[in-house]
C-alpha atoms as a PDB file:
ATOM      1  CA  UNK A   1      42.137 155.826-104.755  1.00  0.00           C
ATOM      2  CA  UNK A   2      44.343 154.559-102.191  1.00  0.00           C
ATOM      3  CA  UNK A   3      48.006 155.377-103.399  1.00  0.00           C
ATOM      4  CA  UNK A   4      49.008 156.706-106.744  1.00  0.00           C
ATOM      5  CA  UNK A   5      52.528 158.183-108.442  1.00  0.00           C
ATOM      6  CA  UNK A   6      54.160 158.016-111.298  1.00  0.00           C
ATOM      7  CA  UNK A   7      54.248 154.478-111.819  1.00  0.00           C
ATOM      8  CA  UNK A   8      51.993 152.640-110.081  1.00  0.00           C
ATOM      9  CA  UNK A   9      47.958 152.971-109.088  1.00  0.00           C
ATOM     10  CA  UNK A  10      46.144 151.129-105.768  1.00  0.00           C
ATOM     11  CA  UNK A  11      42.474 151.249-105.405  1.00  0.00           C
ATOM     12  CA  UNK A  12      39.590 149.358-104.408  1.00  0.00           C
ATOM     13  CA  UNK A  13      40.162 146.818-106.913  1.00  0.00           C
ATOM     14  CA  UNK A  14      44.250 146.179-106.994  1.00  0.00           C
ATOM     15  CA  UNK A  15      47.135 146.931-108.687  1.00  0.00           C
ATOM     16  CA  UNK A  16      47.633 149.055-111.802  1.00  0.00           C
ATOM     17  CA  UNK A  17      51.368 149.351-113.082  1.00  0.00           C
ATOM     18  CA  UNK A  18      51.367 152.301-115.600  1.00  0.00           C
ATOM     19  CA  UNK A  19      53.939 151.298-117.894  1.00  0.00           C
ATOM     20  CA  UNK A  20      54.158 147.332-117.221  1.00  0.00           C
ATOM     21  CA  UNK A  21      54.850 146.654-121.060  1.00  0.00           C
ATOM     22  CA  UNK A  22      57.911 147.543-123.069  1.00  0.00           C
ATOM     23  CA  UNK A  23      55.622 149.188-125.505  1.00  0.00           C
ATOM     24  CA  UNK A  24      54.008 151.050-122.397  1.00  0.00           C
ATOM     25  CA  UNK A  25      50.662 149.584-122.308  1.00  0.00           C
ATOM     26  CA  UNK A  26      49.208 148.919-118.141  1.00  0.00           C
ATOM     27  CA  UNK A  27      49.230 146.120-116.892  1.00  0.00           C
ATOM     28  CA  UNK A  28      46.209 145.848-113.895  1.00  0.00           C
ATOM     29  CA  UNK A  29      46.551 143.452-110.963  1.00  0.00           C
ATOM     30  CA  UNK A  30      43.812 142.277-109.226  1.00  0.00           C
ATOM     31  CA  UNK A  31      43.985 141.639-104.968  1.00  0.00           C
ATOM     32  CA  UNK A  32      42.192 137.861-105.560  1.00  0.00           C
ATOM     33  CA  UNK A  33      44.839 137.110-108.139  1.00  0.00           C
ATOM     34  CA  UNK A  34      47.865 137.617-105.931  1.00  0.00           C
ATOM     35  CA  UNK A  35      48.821 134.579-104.252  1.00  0.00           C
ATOM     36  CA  UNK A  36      52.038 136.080-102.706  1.00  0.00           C
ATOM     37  CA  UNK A  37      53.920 139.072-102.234  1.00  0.00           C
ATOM     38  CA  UNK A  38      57.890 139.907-101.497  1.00  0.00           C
ATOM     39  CA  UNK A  39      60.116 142.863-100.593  1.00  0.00           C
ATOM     40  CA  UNK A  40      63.223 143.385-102.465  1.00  0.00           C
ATOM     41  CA  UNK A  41      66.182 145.373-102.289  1.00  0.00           C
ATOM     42  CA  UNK A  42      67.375 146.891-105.448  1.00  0.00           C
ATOM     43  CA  UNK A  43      71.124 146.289-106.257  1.00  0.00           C
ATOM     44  CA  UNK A  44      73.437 148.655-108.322  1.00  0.00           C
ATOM     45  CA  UNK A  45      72.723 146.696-111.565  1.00  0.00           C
ATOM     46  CA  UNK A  46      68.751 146.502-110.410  1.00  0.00           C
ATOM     47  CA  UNK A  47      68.797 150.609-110.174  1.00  0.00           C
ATOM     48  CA  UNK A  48      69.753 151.151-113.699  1.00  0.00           C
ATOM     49  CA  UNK A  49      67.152 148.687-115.212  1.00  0.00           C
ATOM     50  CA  UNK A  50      64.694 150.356-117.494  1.00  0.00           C
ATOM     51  CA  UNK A  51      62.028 147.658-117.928  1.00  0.00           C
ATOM     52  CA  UNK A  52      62.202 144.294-118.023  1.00  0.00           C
ATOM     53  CA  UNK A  53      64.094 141.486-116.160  1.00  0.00           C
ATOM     54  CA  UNK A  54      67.426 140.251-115.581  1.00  0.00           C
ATOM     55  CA  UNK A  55      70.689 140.267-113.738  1.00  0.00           C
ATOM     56  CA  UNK A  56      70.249 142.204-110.321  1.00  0.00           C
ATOM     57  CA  UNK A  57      66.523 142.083-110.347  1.00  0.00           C
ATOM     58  CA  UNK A  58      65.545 138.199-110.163  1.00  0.00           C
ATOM     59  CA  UNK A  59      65.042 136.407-113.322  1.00  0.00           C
ATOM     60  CA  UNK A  60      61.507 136.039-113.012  1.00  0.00           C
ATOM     61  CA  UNK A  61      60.842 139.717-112.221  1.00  0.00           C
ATOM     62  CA  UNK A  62      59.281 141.894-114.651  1.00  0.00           C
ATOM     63  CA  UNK A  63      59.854 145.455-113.842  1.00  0.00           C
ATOM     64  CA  UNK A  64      57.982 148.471-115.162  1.00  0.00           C
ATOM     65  CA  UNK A  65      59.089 151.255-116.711  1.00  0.00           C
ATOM     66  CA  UNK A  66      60.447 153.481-113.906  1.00  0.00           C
ATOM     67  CA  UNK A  67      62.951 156.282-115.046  1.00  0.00           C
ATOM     68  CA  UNK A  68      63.301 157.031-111.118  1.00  0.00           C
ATOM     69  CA  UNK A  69      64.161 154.408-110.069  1.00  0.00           C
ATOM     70  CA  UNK A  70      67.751 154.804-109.644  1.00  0.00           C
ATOM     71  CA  UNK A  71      66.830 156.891-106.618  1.00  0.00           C
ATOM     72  CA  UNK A  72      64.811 153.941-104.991  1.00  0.00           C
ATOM     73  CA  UNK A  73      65.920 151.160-102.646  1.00  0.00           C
ATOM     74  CA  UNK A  74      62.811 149.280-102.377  1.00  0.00           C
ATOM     75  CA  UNK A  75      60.768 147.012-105.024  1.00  0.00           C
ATOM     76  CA  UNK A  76      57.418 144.950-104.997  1.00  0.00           C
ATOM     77  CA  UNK A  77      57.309 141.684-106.414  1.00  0.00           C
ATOM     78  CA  UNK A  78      54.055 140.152-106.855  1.00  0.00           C
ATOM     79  CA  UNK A  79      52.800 136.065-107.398  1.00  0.00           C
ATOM     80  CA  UNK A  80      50.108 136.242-109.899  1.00  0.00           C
ATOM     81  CA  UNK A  81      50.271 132.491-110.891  1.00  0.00           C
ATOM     82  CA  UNK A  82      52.395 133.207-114.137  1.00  0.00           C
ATOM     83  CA  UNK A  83      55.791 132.898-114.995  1.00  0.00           C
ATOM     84  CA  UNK A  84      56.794 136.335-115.019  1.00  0.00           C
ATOM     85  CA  UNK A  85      55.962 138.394-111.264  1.00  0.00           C
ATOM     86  CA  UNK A  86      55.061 141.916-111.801  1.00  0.00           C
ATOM     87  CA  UNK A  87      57.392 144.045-109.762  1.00  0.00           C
ATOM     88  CA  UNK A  88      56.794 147.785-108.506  1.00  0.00           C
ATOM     89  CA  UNK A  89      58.921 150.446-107.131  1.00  0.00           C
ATOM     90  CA  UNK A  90      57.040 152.863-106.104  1.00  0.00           C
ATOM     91  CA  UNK A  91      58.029 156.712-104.665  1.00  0.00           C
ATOM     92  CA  UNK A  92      56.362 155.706-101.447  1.00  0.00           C
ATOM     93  CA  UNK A  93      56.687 152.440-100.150  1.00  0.00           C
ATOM     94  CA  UNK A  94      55.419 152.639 -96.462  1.00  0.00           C
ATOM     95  CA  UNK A  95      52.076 154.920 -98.254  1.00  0.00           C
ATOM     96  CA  UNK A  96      52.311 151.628-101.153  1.00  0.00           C
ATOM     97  CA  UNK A  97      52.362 148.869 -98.490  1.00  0.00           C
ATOM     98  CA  UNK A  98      49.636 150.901 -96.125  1.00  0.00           C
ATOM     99  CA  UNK A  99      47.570 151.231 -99.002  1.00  0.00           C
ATOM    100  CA  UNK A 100      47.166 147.251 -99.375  1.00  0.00           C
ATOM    101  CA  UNK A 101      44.480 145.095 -98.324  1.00  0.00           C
ATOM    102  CA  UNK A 102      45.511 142.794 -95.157  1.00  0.00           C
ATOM    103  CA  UNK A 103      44.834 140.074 -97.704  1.00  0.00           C
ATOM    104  CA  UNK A 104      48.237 140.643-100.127  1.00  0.00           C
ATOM    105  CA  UNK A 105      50.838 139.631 -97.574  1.00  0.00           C
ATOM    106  CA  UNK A 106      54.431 140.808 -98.225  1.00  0.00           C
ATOM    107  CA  UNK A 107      56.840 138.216 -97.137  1.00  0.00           C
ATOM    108  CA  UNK A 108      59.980 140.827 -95.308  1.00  0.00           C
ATOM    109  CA  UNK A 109      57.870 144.337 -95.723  1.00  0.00           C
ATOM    110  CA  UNK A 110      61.101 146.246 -95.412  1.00  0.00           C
ATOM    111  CA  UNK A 111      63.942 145.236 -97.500  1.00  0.00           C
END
């Protein structure tokens, strides 16, 4: 394991966002499948979200459950090829971003 809290798992193999679904369920990323990555800033609206996407978030953002994340400023989304990008927020986002292979670039690592 590279980088683990509450939310979100790195290892060898990718991504795993604990609580992706709004029933709970995982949702695991692998590092071939991600054609891009970008840094965002969370806004006042994008603080309060639970899960999910909408307003203050990007549209095409799909958030995991996070009930932290009011406390956060940063966010991960993630091209997988689909319509909806997974997007992280994890505790530790220098220890998240270190914890990447060189391969998964983040387009503006520090929001």
């Amino acid at each position: 394991m590279k980088y683990e809290d509450s939310t979100v798992l790195v290892d060898n193999d990718g991504i795993t966002i604990k609580r992706y679904g709004i029933f709970g369920s995982s949702r695991a990323i692998r590092f071939g499948d991600i054609e891009a990555g970008e840094a965002l800033r969370l806004g006042s609206v994008g603080k309060w979200r639970l899960v999910g996407s909408g307003p203050g978030g990007g549209t095409r953002n799909w958030y995991g459950w996070d009930n932290e994340r009011r406390s956060k400023e940063a966010a991960y989304s993630f091209d997988v090829n689909r319509f909806w990008r997974p997007t992280v927020t994890p505790d530790d986002p220098e220890a998240f971003l270190s914890a990447l292979p060189q391969t998964v670039e983040i387009a503006d690592p520090r929001p």
